[in-house]
Protein backbone atom coordinates (compact mmCIF):
# COMPACT_ATOMS: atom_id res chain seq x y z
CA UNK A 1 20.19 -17.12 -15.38
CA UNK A 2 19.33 -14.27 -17.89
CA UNK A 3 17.09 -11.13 -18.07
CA UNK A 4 16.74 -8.63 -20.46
CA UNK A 5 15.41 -4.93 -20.58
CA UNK A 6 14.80 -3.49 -23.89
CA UNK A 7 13.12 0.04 -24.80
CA UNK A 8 12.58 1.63 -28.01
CA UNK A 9 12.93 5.41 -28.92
CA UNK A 10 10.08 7.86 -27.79
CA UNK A 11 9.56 12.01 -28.75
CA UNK A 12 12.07 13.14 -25.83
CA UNK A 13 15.00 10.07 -25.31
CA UNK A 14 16.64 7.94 -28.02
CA UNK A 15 16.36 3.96 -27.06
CA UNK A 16 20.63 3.93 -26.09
CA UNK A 17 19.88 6.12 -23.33
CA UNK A 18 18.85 3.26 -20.78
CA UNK A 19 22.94 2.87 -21.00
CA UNK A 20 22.87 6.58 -19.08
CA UNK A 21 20.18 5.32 -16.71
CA UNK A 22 21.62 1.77 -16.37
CA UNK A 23 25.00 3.59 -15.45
CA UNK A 24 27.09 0.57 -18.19
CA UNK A 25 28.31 1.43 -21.34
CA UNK A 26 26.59 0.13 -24.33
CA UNK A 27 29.90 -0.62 -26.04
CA UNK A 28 31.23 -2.92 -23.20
CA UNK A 29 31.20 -5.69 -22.03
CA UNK A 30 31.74 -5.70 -17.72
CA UNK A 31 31.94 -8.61 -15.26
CA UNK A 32 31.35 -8.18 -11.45
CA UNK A 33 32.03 -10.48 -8.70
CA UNK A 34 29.59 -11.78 -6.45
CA UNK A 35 29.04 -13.97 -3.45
CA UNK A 36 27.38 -16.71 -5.56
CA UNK A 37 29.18 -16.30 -8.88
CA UNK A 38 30.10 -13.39 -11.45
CA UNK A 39 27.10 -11.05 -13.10
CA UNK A 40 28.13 -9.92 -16.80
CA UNK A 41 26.20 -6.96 -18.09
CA UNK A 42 26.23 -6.64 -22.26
CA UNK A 43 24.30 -5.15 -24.58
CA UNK A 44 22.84 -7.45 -27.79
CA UNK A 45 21.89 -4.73 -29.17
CA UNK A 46 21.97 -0.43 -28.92
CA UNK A 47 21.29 2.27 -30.98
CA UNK A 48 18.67 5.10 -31.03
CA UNK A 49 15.97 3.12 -31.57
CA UNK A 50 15.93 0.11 -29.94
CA UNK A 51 18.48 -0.90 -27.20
CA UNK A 52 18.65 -4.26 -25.01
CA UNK A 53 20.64 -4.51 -21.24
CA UNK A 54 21.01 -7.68 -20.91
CA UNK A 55 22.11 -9.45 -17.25
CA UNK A 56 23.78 -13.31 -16.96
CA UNK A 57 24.36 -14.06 -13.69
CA UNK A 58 26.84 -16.97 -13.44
CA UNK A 59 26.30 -19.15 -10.51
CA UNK A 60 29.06 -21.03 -9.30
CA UNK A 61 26.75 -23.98 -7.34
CA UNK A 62 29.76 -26.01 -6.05
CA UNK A 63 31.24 -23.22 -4.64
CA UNK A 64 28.28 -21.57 -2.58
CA UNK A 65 28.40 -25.24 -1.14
CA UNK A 66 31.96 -25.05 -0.13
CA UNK A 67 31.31 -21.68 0.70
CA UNK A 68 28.53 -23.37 3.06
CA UNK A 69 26.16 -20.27 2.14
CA UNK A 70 24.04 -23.23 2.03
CA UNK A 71 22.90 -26.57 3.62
CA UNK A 72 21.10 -29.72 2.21
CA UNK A 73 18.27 -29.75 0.67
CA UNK A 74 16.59 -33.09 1.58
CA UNK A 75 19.63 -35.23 0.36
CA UNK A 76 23.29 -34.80 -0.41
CA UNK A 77 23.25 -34.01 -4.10
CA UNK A 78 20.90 -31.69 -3.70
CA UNK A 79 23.59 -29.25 -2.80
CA UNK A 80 24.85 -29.82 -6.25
CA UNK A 81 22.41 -30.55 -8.74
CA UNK A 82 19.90 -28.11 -8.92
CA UNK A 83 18.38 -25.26 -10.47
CA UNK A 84 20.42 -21.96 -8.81
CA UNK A 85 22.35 -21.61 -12.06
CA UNK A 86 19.82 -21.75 -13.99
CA UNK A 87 16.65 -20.13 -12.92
CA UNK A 88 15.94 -16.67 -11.87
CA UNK A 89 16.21 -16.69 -8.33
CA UNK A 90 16.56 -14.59 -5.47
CA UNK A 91 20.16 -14.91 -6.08
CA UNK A 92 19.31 -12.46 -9.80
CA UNK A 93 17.37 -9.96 -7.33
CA UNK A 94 20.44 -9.55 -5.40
CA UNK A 95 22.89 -8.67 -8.55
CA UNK A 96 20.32 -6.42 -10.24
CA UNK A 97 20.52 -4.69 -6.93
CA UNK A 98 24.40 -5.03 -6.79
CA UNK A 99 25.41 -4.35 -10.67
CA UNK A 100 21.89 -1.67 -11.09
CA UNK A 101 21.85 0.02 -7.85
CA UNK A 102 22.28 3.17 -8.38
CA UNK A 103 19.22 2.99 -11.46
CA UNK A 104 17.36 0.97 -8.72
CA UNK A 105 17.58 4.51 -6.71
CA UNK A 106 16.01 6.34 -9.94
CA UNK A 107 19.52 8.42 -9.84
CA UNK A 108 20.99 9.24 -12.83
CA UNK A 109 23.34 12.14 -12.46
CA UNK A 110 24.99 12.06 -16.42
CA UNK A 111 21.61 12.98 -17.51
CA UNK A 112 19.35 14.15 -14.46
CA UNK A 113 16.50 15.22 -17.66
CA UNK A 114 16.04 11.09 -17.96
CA UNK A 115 15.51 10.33 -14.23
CA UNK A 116 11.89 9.39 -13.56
CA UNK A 117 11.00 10.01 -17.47
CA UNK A 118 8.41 7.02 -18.13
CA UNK A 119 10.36 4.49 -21.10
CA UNK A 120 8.50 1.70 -23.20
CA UNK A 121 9.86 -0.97 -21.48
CA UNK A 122 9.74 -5.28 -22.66
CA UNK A 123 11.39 -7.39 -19.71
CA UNK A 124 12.36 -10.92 -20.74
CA UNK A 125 12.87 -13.65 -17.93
CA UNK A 126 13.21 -16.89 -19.93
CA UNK A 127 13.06 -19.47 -16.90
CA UNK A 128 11.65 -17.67 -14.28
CA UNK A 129 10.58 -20.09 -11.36
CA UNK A 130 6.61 -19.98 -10.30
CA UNK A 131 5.89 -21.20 -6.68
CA UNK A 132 2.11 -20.46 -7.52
CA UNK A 133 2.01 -21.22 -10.92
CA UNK A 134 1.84 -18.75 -13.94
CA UNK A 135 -1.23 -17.12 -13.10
CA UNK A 136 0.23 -15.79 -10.01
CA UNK A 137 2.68 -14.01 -12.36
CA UNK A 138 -0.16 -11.93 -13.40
CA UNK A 139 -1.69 -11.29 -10.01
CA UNK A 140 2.29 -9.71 -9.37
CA UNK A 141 2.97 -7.51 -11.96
CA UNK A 142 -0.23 -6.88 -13.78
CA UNK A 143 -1.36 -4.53 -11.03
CA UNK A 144 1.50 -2.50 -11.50
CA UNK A 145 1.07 -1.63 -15.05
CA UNK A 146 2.12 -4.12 -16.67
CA UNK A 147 1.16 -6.96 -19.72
CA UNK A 148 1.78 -10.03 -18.51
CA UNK A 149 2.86 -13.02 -21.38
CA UNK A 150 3.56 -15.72 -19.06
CA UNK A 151 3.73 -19.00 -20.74
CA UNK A 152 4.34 -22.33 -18.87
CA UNK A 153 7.79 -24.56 -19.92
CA UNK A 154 7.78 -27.79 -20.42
CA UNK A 155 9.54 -30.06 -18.38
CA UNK A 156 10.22 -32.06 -21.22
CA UNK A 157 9.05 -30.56 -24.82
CA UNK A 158 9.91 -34.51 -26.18
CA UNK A 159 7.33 -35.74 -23.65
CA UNK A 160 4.68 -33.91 -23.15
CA UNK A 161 2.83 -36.58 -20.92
CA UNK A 162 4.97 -34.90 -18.24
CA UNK A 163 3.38 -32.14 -18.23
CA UNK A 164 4.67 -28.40 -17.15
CA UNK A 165 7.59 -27.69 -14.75
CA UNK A 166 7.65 -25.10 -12.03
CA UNK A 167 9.58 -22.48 -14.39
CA UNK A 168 7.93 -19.79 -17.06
CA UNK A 169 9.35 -18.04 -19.84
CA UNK A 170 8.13 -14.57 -18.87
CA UNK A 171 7.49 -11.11 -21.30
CA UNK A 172 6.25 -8.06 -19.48
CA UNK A 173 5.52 -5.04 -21.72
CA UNK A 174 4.73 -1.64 -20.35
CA UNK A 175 5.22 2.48 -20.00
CA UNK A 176 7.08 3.27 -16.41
CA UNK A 177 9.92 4.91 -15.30
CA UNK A 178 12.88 2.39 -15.68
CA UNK A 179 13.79 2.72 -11.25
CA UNK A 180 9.65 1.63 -10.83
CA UNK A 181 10.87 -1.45 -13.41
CA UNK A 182 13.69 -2.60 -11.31
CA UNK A 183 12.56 -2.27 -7.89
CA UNK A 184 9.44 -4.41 -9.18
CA UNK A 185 11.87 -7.18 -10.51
CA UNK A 186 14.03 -6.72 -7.11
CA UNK A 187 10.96 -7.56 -4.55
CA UNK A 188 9.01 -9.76 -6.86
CA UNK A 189 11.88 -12.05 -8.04
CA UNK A 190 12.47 -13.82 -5.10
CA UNK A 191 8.76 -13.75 -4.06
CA UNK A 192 7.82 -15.85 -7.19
CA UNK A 193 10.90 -18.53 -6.68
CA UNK A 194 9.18 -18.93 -2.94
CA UNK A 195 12.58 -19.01 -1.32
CA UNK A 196 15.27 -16.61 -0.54
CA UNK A 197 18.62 -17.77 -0.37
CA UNK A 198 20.02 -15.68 2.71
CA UNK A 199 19.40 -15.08 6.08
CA UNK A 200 16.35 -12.75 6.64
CA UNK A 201 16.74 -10.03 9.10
CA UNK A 202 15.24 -6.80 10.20
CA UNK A 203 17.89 -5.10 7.05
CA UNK A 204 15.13 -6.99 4.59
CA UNK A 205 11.83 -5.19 6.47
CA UNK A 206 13.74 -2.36 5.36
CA UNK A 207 15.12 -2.86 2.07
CA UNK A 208 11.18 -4.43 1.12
CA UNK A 209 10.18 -0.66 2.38
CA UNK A 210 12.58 0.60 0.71
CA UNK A 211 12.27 -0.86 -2.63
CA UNK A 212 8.41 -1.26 -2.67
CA UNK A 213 7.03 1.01 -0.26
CA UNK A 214 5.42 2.77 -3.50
CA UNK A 215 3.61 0.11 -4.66
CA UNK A 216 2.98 -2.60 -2.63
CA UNK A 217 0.88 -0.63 -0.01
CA UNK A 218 -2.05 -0.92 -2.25
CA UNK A 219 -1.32 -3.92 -4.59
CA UNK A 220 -3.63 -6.56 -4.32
CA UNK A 221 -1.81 -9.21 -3.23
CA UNK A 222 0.40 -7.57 -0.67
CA UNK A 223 0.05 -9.95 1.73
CA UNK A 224 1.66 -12.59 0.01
CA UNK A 225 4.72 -10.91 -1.30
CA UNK A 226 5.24 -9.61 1.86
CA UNK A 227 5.49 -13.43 3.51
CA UNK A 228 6.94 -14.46 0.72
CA UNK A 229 9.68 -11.74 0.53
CA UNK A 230 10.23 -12.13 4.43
CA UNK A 231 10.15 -16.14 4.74
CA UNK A 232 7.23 -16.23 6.76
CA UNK A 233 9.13 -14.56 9.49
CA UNK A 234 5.75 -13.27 11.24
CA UNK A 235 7.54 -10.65 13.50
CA UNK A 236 9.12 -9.34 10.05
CA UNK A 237 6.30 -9.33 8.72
CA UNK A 238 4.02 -7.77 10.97
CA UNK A 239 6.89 -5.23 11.46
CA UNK A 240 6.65 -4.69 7.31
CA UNK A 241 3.00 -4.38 7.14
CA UNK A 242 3.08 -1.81 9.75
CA UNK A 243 5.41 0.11 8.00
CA UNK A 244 4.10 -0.13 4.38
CA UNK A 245 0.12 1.06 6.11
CA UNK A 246 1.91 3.91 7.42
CA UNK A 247 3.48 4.99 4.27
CA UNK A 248 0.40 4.40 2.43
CA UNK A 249 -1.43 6.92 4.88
CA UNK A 250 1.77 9.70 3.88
CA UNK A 251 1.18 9.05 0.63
CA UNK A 252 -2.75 10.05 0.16
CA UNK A 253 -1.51 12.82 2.08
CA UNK A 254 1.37 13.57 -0.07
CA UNK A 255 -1.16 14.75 -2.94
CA UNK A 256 -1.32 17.90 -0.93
CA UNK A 257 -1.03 21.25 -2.49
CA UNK A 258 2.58 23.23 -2.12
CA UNK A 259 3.42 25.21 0.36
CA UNK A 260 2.54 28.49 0.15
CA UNK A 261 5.13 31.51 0.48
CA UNK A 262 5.41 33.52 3.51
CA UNK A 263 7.60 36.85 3.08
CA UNK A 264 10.90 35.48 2.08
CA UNK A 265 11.10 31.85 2.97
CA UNK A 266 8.71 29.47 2.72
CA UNK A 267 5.99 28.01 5.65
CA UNK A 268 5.57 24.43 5.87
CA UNK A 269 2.51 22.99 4.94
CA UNK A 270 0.56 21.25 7.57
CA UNK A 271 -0.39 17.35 6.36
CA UNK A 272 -3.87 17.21 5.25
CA UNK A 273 -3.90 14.03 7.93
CA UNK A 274 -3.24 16.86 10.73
CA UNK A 275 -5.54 18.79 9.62
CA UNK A 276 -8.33 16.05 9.54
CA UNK A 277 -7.51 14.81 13.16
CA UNK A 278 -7.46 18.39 14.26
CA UNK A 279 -10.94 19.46 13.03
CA UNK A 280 -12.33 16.08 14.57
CA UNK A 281 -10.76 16.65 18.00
CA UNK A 282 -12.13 20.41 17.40
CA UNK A 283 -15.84 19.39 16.46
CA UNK A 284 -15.50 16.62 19.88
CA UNK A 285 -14.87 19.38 21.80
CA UNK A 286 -17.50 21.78 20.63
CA UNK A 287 -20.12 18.93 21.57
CA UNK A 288 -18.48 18.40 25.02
CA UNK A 289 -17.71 14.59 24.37
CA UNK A 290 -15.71 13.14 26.88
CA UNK A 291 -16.99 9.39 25.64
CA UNK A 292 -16.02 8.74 22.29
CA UNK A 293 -15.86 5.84 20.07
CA UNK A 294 -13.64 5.55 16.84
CA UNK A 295 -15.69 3.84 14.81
CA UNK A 296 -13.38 2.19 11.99
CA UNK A 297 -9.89 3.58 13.84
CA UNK A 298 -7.52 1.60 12.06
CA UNK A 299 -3.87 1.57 13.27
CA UNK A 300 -5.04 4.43 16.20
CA UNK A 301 -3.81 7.57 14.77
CA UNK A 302 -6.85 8.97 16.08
CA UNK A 303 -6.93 7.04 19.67
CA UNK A 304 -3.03 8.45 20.76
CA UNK A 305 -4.68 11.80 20.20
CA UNK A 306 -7.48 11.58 21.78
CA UNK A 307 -5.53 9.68 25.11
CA UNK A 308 -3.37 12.30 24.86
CA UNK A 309 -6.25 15.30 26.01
CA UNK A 310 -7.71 13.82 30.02
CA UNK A 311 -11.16 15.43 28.57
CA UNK A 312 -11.79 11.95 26.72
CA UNK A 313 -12.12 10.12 29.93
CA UNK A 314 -13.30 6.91 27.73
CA UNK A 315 -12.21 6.13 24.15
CA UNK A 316 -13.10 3.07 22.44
CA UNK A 317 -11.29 2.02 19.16
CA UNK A 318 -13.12 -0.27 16.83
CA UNK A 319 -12.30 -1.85 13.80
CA UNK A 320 -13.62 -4.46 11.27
CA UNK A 321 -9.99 -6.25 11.15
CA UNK A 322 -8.47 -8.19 13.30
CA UNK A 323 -5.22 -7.10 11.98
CA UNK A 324 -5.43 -3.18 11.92
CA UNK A 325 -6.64 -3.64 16.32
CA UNK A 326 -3.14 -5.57 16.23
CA UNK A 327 -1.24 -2.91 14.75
CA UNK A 328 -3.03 -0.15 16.85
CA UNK A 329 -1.62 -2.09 19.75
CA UNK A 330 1.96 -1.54 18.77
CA UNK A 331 1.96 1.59 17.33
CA UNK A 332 0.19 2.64 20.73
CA UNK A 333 3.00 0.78 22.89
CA UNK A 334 0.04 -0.57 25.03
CA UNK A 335 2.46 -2.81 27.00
CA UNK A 336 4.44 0.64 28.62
CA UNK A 337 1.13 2.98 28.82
CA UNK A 338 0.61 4.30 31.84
CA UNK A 339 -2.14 2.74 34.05
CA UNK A 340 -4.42 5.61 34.22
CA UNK A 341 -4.16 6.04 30.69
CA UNK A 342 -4.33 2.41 29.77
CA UNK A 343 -7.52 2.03 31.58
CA UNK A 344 -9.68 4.32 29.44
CA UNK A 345 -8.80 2.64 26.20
CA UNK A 346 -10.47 -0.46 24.81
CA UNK A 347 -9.54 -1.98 21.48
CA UNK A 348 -12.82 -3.72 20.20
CA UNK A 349 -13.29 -5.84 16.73
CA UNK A 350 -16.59 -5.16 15.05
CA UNK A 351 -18.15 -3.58 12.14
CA UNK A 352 -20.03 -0.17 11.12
CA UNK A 353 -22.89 -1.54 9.62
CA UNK A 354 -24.28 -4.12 12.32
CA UNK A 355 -25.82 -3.48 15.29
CA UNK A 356 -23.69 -3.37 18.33
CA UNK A 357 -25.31 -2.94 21.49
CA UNK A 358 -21.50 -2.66 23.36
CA UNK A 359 -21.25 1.40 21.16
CA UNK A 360 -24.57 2.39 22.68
CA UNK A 361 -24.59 5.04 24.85
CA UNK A 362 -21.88 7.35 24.17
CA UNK A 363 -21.40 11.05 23.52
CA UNK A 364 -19.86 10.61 20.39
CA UNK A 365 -18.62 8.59 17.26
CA UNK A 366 -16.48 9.26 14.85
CA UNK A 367 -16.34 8.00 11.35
CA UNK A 368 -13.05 9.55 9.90
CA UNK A 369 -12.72 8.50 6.51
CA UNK A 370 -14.67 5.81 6.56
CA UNK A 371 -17.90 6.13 4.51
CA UNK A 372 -15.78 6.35 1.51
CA UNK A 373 -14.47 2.27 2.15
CA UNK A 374 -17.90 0.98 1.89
CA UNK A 375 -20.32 0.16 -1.06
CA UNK A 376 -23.13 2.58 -1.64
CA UNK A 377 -25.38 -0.24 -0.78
CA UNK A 378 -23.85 -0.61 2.67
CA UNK A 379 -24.54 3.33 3.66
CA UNK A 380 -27.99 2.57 4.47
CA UNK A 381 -26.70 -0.44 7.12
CA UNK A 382 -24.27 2.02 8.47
CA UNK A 383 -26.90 5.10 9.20
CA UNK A 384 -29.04 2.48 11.01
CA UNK A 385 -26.31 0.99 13.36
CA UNK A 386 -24.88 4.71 14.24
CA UNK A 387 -27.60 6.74 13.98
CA UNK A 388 -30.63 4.51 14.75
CA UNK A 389 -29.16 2.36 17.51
CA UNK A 390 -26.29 3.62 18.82
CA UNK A 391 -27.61 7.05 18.59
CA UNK A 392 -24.65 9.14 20.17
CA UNK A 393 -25.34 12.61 21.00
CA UNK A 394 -22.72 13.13 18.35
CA UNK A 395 -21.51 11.80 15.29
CA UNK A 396 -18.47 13.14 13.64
CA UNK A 397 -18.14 12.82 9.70
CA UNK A 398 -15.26 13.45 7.87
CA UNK A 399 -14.45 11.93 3.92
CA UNK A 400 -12.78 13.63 0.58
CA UNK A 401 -14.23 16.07 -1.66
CA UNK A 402 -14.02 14.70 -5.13
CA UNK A 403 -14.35 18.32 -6.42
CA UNK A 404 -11.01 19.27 -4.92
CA UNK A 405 -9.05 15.98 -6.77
CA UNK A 406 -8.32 18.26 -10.01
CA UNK A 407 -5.93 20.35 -7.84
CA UNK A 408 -3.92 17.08 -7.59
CA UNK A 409 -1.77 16.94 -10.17
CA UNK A 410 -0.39 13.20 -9.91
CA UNK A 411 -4.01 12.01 -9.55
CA UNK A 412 -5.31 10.97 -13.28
CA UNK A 413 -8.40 12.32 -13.77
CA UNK A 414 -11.44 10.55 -12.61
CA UNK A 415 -9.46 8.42 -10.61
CA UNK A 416 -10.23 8.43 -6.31
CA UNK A 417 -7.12 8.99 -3.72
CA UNK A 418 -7.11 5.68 -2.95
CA UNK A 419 -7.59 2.46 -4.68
CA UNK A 420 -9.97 1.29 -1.16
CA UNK A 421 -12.42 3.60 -2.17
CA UNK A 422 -16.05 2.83 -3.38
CA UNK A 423 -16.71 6.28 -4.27
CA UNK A 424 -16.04 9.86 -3.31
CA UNK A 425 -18.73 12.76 -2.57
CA UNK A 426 -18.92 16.39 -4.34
CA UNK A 427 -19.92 18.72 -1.58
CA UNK A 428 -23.24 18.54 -3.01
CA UNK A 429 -23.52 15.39 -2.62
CA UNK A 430 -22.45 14.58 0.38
CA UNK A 431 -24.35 17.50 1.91
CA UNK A 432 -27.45 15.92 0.60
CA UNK A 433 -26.38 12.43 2.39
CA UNK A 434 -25.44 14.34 5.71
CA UNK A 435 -28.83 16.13 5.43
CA UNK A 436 -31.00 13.27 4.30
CA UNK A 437 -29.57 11.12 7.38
CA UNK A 438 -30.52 14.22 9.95
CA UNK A 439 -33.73 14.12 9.13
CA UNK A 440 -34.56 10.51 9.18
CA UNK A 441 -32.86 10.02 12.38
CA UNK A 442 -33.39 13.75 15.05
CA UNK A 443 -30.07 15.17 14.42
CA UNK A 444 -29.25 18.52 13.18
CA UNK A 445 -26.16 18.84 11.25
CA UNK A 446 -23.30 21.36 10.43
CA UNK A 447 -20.96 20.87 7.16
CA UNK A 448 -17.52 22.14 8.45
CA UNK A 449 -14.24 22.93 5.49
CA UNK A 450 -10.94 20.77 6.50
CA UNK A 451 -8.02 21.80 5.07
CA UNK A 452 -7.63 25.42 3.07
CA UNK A 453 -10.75 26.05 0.91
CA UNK A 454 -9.93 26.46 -2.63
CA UNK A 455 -12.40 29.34 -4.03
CA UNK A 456 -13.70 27.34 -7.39
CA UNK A 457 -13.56 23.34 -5.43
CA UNK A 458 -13.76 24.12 -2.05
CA UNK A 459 -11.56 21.99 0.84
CA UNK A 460 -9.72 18.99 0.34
CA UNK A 461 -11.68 17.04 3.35
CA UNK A 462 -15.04 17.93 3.96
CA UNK A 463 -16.45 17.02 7.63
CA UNK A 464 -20.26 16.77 8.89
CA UNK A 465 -20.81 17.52 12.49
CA UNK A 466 -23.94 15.99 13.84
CA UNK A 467 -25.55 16.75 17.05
CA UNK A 468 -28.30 14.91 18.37
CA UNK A 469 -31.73 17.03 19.13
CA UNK A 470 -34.52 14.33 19.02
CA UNK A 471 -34.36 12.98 22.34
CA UNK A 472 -37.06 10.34 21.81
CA UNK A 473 -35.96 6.55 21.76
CA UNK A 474 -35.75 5.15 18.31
CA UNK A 475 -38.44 2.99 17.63
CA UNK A 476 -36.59 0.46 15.44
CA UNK A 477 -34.14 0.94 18.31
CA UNK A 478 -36.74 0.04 20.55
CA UNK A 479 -38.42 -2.88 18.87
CA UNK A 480 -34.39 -4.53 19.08
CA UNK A 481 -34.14 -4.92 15.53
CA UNK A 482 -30.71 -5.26 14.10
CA UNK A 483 -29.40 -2.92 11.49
CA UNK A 484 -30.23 -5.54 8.84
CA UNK A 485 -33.83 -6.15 10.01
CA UNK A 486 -33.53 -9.34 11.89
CA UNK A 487 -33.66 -9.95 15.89
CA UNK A 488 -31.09 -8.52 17.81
C-alpha cells in the first residue's frame, strides 16, 4: 500500500524541506519494522522546487495470520487472500504514525522556523478503500480544507459490466501546515476502510483526541468518524464525544486576548467561559432568583455552578438534544451527588422556541449563548415561548459581540467563533433586539460588558439582563396559544 506527499517551493521554504519536517533524508532510502510488515520511506523525487515522501508499507498477510493478530474472516482463506497488502488500511495509519511521528506532533527541532508554516500540499492514495463510497471521501476531507479528486476503480477495467470496487484512487490538493496533513490521514484512514485492525481500547479515545481534537469538534460529519474510528464501541464513543465538546468549548475560548502584565511577571488571564458564567450567576443574584432554568444548558457547565451556591434551591437544565442531557449527566456524576443536592436538579429535553408549559413559573431563565445557534427567523418563536409564556421574572442574555472578533487574530475576517453560529450581534444591534423584545413583552432591560471592554469594540461577550415589571398576564399567554400560533 502506497501514499505520497508532495509540495512545491513557496516565498519562505524550498520544496526539499518537508525532508526537515518529515525527519528522513531525501537522499535515502530507510526501512522500519513493523508488527504487520516493513514501511520503506523514499523519495521519487527532491529538490527545491518540488519534492515527493513517498510511504510503501509492506504487509506480510501470512504472517499476521501466524502471528494470529487476526482471526477468520467468514472462511479459511480469507485469512490469506485479501486486500491488507494492498489497500490503504488502518494498518498505513498506524506506520505513518510509527515512521512520521514526530511530524505528526508538528515538532521539528532542525528547523523550528518550518514548524506550523502552512505548505502546498498534493496527497496521493492510489487504492484507498471506501466503506461509503467516494462521495464520503469528500464529506471527510473537504471540510478540512481540502480538494477532493476522488475517482472510483474499477474492479475490472477489461469488464466494465462489473462495475466499481470498494477502492478509490484518491488526490487531495491543499495549503495547511504539513502536522494538520498527517493527523487528518492518521484518523481518517482507518475511518474510510470501516475497520480497524486492532483491539480498541480507552488508549484510542485518546489518541482520536489527540490527533483530531482540532478538527473534528466541528467537522460535519463527526459523528461518523468518531464510530467509525472507535468500532462502534458506544462507551468509547460517548467517552470521545464528551471529550472532543469539551475541547471545542476551550477552543472558542482560546481566541482570548493575552495576558496582560502585572509588575514583573505576568497575571493569568481568566477564560472568557469564566467570565461568562460569572456575570450570569452575578446578574441571578442581583434579581434574587433562587428558581432558575437553563434554557439550552448543554453538557451543564452552567448547572454544577449553580448546584454548587444553596441560593438556587431549584435548577432545571434543558436542552434540545437528547445527547448533550446525556453528557450533562456524566460530566455532573449524577449517580454519586448527594441527595439534597440531587433533588433540586432536573434534566429536561425540550426546545427554546415552543411553548412549554413545564418552564412556567420561575424566577429566572437563562439563555447563555444561545440566540446565536438559531436562525434569525426562529428569534421571533423564541421571544414568544420565554418572554410571552413562560414569562420569568428574569431572563438572562448573554451572546458574542461581533465588533470585538477583529481583536482575534486567528479568526479570518468576517468569519463567526464558531462554525454553529447563524449570526453574531454588534452591540448595536443586539441592544436594539434586547430593547425591541422589552417593550413588546413588560420587561425593562439592562445591557451589562462580560469580559474586559476594549475602548474602540467594546467586550468580548455582551449580556442583557431582563427584569420583569409588567405584572399583567400575557394575553396570548392567556388565550393558550402556542409559540407558533396553534392550540396549546
Amino acid at each position: 500500500m502506497l501514499l505520497t506527499i508532495t509540495t512545491t517551493a513557496t516565498g519562505t521554504t524550498v520544496a526539499s524541506d518537508l525532508g526537515y519536517l518529515l525527519h528522513k533524508h531525501p537522499d535515502r532510502v530507510q526501512a522500519f519494522e513493523l508488527p504487520v510488515g516493513t514501511a520503506h520511506v523514499f523519495y521519487p523525487e527532491s529538490d527545491e522546487q518540488r519534492c515527493t515522501a513517498a510511504l510503501l508499507l509492506e504487509v506480510d498477510p501470512v504472517g499476521i495470520v501466524r502471528g494470529k493478530r487476526f482471526g477468520g474472516d467468514g472462511f479459511a482463506l480469507a485469512q490469506y487472500v485479501n486486500d491488507r497488502p494492498y489497500a490503504a488500511s488502518s494498518m498505513l495509519a498506524v506506520a505513518l504514525g510509527k515512521v512520521w511521528g514526530t511530524a505528526l506532533k508538528g515538532r521539528c527541532p532542525a528547523r523550528p522556523d518550518l514548524e506550523g508554516a502552512a505548505l502546498p500540499l498534493t496527497v496521493a492514495v492510489p487504492a484507498l478503500p471506501c466503506s461509503g463510497g467516494v462521495d464520503l471521501v469528500r464529506r471527510l476531507f473537504a471540510p478540512l480544507g481540502w480538494q477532493v479528486r476522488a475517482d472510483a476503480v474499477a474492479l475490472d477495467p477489461e469488464v466494465p459490466r462489473w462495475g466499481d470496487s470498494r477502492y478509490a484512487d484518491v488526490t487531495l490538493t491543499g495549503t495547511m501546515p504539513l502536522a494538520d496533513a498527517l493527523s487528518h490521514l492518521y484518523v481518517l484512514l482507518p475511518v474510510l476502510d470501516g475497520a480497524k485492525h486492532y483491539w480498541v481500547s480507552t488508549d484510542e479515545v485518546d489518541k482520536l483526541v489527540r490527533n483530531a481534537g482540532a478538527w473534528l469538534g466541528s467537522h460535519p460529519e463527526r459523528d461518523l468518524v468518531t464510530r467509525r474510528y472507535l468500532k462502534h464501541q458506544r462507551v468509547f464513543v460517548a467517552e470521545a464525544t464528551e471529550r472532543l465538546d469539551a475541547l471545542d468549548d476551550v477552543a472558542a475560548e482560546s481566541l482570548q486576548p493575552e495576558p496582560t502584565t502585572v509588575g514583573d511577571g505576568v497575571e493569568p488571564a481568566t477564560p472568557l467561559v469564566r467570565l461568562r458564567s460569572a456575570a450570569v450567576l452575578a446578574a441571578l443574584r442581583d434579581t434574587a432568583s433562587h428558581r432558575v432554568v437553563d434554557l439550552g444548558c448543554g453538557e451543564g457547565a452552567l448547572l454544577r455552578e449553580m448546584l454548587a451556591d444553596p441560593a438556587f434551591t431549584e435548577v432545571v437544565g434543558v436542552d434540545v438534544a437528547a445527547g448533550a442531557l446525556e453528557r450533562a449527566e456524566r460530566r455532573l456524576a449524577l449517580e454519586r451527588m448527594p441527595d439534597s443536592v440531587r433533588a433540586r436538579l432536573t434534566l429536561r429535553q425540550s426546545s427554546a422556541t415552543y411553548r412549554d408549559r413545564a418552564l412556567e413559573g420561575f424566577d429566572a431563565v437563562v439563555l447563555m449563548e444561545v440566540v446565536e445557534h438559531l436562525d434569525p427567523d426562529r428569534l421571533p418563536a423564541l421571544e414568544r415561548s420565554v418572554f410571552g409564556h413562560a414569562r420569568p421574572m428574569a431572563v438572562v442574555v448573554t451572546t458574542p459581540n461581533a465588533e470585538f472578533n477583529v481583536r482575534y487574530e486567528r479568526l479570518e475576517a468576517g468569519a463567526m467563533r464558531h462554525p454553529d453560529h447563524r449570526f453574531e450581534w454588534t452591540r448595536a444591534e443586539f441592544g436594539q433586539w434586547a430593547s425591541a423584545v422589552a417593550e413588546t413583552h413588560g420587561y425593562a432591560v439592562e445591557l451589562r460588558p462580560v469580559g474586559e471592554v476594549d475602548p474602540e469594540v467594546g467586550s468580548p461577550t455582551q449580556l442583557a439582563l431582563f427584569r420583569r415589571v409588567d405584572l399583567r398576564p400575557d394575553s396570548a399567554a392567556d388565550a393558550g396559544l402556542t409559540s407558533e400560533g396553534g392550540a396549546a
